[in-house]
Protein backbone atom coordinates (compact mmCIF):
# COMPACT_ATOMS: atom_id res chain seq x y z
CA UNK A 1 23.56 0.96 -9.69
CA UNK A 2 22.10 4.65 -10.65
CA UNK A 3 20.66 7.34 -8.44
CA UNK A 4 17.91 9.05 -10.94
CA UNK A 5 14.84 11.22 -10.80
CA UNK A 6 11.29 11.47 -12.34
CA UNK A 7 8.53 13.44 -12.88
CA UNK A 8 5.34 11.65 -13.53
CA UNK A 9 2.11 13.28 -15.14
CA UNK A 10 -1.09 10.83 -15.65
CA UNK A 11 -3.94 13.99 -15.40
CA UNK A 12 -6.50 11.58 -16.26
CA UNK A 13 -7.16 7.71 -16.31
CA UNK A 14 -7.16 5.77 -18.66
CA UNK A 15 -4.46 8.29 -20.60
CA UNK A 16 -6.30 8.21 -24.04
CA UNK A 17 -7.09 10.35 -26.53
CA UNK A 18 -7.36 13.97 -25.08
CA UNK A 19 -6.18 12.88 -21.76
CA UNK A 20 -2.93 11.64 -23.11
CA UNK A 21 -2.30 14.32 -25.20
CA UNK A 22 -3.23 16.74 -21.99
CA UNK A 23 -0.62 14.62 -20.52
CA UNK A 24 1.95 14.67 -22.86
CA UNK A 25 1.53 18.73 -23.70
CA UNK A 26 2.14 19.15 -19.43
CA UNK A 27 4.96 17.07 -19.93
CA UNK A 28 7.20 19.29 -22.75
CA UNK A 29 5.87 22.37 -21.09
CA UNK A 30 8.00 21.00 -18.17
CA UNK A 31 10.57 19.92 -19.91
CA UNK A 32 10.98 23.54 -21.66
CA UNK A 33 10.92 24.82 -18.31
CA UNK A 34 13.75 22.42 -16.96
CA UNK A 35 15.61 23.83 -19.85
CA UNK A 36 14.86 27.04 -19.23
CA UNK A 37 16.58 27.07 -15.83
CA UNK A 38 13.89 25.63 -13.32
CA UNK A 39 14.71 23.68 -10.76
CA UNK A 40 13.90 19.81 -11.49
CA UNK A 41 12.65 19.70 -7.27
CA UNK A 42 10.66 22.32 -7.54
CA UNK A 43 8.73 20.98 -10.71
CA UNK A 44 8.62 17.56 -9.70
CA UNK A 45 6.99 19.03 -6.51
CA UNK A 46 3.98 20.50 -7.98
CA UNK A 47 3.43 18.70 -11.07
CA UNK A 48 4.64 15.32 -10.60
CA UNK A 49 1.68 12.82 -10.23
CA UNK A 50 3.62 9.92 -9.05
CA UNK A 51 4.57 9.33 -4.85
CA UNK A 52 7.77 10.52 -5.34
CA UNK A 53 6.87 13.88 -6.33
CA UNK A 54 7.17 14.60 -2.37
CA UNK A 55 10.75 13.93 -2.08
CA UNK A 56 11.66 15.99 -5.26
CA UNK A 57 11.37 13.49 -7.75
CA UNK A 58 13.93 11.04 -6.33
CA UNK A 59 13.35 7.32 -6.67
CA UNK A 60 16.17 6.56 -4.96
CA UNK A 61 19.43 3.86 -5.69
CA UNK A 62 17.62 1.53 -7.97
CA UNK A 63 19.57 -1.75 -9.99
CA UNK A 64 18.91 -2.85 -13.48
CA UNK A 65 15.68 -4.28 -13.60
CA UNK A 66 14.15 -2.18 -10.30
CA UNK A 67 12.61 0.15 -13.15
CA UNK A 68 9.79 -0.61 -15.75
CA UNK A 69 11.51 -1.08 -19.48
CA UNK A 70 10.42 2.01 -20.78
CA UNK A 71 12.41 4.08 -17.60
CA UNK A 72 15.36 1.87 -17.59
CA UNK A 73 16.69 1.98 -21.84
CA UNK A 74 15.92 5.91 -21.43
CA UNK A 75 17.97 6.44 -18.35
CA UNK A 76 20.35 3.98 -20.05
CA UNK A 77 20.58 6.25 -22.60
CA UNK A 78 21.59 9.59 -20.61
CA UNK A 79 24.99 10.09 -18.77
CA UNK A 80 24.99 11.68 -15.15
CA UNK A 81 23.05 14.97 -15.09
CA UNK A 82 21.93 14.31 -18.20
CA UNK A 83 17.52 14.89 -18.80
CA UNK A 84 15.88 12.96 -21.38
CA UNK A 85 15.36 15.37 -24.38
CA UNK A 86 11.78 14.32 -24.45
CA UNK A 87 8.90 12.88 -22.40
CA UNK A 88 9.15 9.05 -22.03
CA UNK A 89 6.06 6.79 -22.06
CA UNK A 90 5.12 3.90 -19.96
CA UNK A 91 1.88 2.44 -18.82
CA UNK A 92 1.52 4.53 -16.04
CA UNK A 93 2.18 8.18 -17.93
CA UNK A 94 4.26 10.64 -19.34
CA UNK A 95 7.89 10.89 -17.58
CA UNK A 96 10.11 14.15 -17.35
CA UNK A 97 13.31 11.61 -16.66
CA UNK A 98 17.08 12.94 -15.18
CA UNK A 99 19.71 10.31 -14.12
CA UNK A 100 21.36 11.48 -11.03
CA UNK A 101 24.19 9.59 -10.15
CA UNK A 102 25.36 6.03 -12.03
CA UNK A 103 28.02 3.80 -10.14
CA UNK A 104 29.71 0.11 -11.54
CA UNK A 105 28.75 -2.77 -9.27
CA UNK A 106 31.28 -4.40 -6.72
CA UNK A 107 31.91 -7.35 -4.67
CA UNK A 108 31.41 -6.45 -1.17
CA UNK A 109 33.23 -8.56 1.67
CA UNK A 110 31.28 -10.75 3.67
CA UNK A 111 31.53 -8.94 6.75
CA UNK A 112 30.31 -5.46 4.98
CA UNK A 113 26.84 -7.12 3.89
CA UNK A 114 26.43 -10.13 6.51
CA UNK A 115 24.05 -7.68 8.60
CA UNK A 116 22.02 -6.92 5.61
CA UNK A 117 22.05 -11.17 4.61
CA UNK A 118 20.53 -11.94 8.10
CA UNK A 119 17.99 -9.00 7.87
CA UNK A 120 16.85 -10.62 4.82
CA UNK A 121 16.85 -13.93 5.56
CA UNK A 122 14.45 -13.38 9.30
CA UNK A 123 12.27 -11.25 6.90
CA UNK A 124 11.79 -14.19 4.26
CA UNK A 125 11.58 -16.65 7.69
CA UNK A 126 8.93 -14.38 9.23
CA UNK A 127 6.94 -13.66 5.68
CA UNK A 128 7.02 -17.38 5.07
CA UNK A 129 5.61 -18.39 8.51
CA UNK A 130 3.10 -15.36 8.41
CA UNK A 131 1.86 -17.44 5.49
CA UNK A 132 1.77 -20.62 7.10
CA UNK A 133 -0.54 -19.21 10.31
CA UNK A 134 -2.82 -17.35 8.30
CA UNK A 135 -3.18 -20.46 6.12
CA UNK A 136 -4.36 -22.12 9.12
CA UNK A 137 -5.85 -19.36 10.94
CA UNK A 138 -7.81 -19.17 7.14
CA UNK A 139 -8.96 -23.07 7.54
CA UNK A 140 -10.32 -22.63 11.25
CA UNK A 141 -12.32 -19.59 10.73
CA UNK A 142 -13.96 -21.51 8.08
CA UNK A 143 -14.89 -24.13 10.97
CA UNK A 144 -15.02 -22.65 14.30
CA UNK A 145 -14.27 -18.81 14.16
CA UNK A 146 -11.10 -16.40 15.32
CA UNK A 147 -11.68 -15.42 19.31
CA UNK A 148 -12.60 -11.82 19.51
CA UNK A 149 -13.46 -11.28 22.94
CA UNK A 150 -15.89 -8.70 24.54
CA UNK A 151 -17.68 -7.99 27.67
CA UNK A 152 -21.40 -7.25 27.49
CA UNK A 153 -20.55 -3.90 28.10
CA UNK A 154 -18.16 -3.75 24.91
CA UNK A 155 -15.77 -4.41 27.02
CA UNK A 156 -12.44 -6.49 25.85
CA UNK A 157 -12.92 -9.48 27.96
CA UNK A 158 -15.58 -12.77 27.79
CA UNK A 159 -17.98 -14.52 26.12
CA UNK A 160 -15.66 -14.86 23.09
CA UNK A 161 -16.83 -13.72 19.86
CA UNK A 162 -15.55 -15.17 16.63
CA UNK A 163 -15.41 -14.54 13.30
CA UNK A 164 -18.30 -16.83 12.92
CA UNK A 165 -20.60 -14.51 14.83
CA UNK A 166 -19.54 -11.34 13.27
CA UNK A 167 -20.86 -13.12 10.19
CA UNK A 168 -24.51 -13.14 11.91
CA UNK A 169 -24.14 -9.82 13.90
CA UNK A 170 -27.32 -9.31 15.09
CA UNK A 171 -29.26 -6.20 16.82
CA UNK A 172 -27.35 -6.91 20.22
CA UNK A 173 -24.28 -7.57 18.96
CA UNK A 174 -24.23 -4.45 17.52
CA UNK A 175 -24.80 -2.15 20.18
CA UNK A 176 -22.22 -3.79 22.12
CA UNK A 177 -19.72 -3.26 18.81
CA UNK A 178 -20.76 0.66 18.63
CA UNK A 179 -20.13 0.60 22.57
CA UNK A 180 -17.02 -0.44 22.61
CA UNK A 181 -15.73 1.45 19.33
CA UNK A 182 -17.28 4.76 20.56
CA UNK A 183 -15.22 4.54 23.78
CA UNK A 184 -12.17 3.31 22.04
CA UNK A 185 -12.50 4.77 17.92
CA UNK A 186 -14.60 6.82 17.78
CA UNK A 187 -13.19 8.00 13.70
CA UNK A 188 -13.54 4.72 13.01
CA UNK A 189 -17.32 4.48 14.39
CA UNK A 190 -18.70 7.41 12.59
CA UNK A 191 -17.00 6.00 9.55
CA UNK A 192 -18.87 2.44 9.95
CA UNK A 193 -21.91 4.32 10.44
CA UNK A 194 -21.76 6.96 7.46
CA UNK A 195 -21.36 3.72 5.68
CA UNK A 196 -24.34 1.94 7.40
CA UNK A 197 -27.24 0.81 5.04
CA UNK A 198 -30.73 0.35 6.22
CA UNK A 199 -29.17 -2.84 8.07
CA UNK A 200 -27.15 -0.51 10.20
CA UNK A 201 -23.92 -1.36 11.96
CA UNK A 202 -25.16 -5.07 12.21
CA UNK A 203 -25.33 -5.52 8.39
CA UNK A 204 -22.22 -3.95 7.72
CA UNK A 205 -20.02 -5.94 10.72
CA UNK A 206 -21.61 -9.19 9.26
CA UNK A 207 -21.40 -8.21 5.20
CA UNK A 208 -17.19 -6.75 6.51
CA UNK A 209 -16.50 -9.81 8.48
CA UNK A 210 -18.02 -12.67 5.80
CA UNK A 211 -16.26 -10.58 3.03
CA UNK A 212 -12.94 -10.96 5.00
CA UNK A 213 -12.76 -14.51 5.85
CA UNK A 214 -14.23 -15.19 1.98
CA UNK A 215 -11.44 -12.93 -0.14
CA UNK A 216 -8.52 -12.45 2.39
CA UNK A 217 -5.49 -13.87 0.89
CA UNK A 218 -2.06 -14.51 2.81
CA UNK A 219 -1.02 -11.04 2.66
CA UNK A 220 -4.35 -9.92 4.37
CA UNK A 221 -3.78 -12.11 6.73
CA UNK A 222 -0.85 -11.27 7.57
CA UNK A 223 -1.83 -7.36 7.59
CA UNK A 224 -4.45 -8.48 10.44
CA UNK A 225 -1.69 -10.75 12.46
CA UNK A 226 0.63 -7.77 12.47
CA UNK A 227 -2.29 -5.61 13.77
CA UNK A 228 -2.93 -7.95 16.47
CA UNK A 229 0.56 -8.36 17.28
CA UNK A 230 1.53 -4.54 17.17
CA UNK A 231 -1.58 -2.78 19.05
CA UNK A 232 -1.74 -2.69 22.29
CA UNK A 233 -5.27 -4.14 22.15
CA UNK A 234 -5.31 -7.30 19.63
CA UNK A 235 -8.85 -7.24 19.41
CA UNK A 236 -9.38 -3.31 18.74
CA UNK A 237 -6.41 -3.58 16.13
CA UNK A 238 -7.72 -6.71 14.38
CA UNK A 239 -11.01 -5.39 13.80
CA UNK A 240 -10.15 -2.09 12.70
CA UNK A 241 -8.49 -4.03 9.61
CA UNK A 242 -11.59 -5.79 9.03
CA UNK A 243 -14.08 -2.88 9.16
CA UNK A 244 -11.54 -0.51 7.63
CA UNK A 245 -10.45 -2.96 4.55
CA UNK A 246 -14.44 -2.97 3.94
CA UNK A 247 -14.89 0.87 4.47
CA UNK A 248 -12.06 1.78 2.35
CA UNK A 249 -10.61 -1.40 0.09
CA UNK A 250 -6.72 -0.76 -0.35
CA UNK A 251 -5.54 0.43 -4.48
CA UNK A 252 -2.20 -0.60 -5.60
CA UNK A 253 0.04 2.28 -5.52
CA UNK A 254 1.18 3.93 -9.28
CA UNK A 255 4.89 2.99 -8.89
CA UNK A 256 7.57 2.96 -11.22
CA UNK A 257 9.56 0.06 -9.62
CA UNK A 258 8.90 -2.97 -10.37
CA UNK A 259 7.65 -5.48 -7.83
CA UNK A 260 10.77 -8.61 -7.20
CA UNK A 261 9.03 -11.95 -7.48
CA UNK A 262 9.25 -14.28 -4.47
């Protein structure tokens, strides 16, 4: 295991060309100013482009293989303390690398890790059934539509609304959505309405709703079934992942750790 540090600088993307090279030159210039006595915090606080920037640089107790390739046979290289003597490259920029803290693996007793084993294994149990509802939860809104109830006044309450009519929001249906968000999210319904085309909130509820039910994979899914579960008001919470994924689709954070497979 290894405790280490980075400093990240991607200025532009792609890094090509001038970019890179804009890149690389911030890069040495903090590198000459580690070695000129700087702090590695305070540099990875202002110039470092990736998350951990925030926290000083610090990524944290990572294991062979947490790291991408070109990290991992550079901080291999480097004994505790130690900085790379020159910017490393990887796909997602130009690293400024120091390796904190290395430590040789042991074989912990069962009793010292059978907390952490039973964390793990109601996380995989919950993931795996999270799959299984929203695979089925998937099939029926195909067929008959998720129950999203509201009152006439935009009220939580009856006639149900599904999925199904979201997907054909009409004029009425819309004022009672804006009446109910304005008296419960309001953020959210001047964001839904900045975003409005000539269709207005109707057009965007349907074209959100019918975009959700058509590309939301398990993980979606999921996202929405922990909403539900977690708000205090299922229906406000599952909609405001619907109109929110649409208002403001999610990007994959830059991350140097690599992603464990299932």
């Amino acid at each position: 295991m290894k405790n280490s540090s980075s400093i990240c600088i991607h200025e532009a993307e792609p890094l090509e060309g001038d970019a890179d090279e804009q890149a690389l030159n911030s890069a040495r210039q903090t590198l000459a100013d580690l070695n000129a006595g700087r702090r590695f915090e305070d540099l990875a606080l202002t110039r470092s482009d990736c998350p951990s920037g925030k926290s000083g640089g610090v990524l944290g107790q990572m294991e062979t293989g947490d790291l991408v390739r070109e990290v991992e046979a550079a901080l291999a290289a480097l004994e505790p303390g130690g900085i790379a003597p020159k910017p490393v490259r990887s796909a997602y920029g130009w690293h400024v690398l120091r390796l904190d803290q290395r430590a040789g693996g042991a074989l912990l007793p069962y009793e010292h890790v059978r907390e952490a084993i039973r964390m793990r294994i109601d996380a995989r149990s919950w993931a795996l059934g999270a799959a299984e509802y929203a695979e089925r939860l998937m099939a029926a809104s195909a067929h008959e539509g998720i129950a999203i109830s509201l009152s006439e006044e935009g009220e939580v309450g009856a006639p149900a609304i599904s999925l199904g009519t979201l997907m054909s929001a009409g004029p009425e249906l819309s004022e009672r959505i804006e009446s109910w968000l304005a008296g419960t999210d309001p953020e959210l319904l001047a964001a839904v309405k900045d975003a409005a085309s000539d269709d207005g909130v109707a057009g965007l509820v349907q074209r959100a709703s019918s975009a959700f039910v058509r590309e939301a994979d398990d993980s979606a899914w999921s996202t929405l079934i922990s909403a539900a579960q977690d708000s205090d008001d299922p229906v406000l919470g599952s909609v405001r992942v619907i109109l929110r994924r649409s208002l403001k689709p999610a990007r994959p954070a830059v991350t140097l750790i690599r992603k464990s497979g299932p």
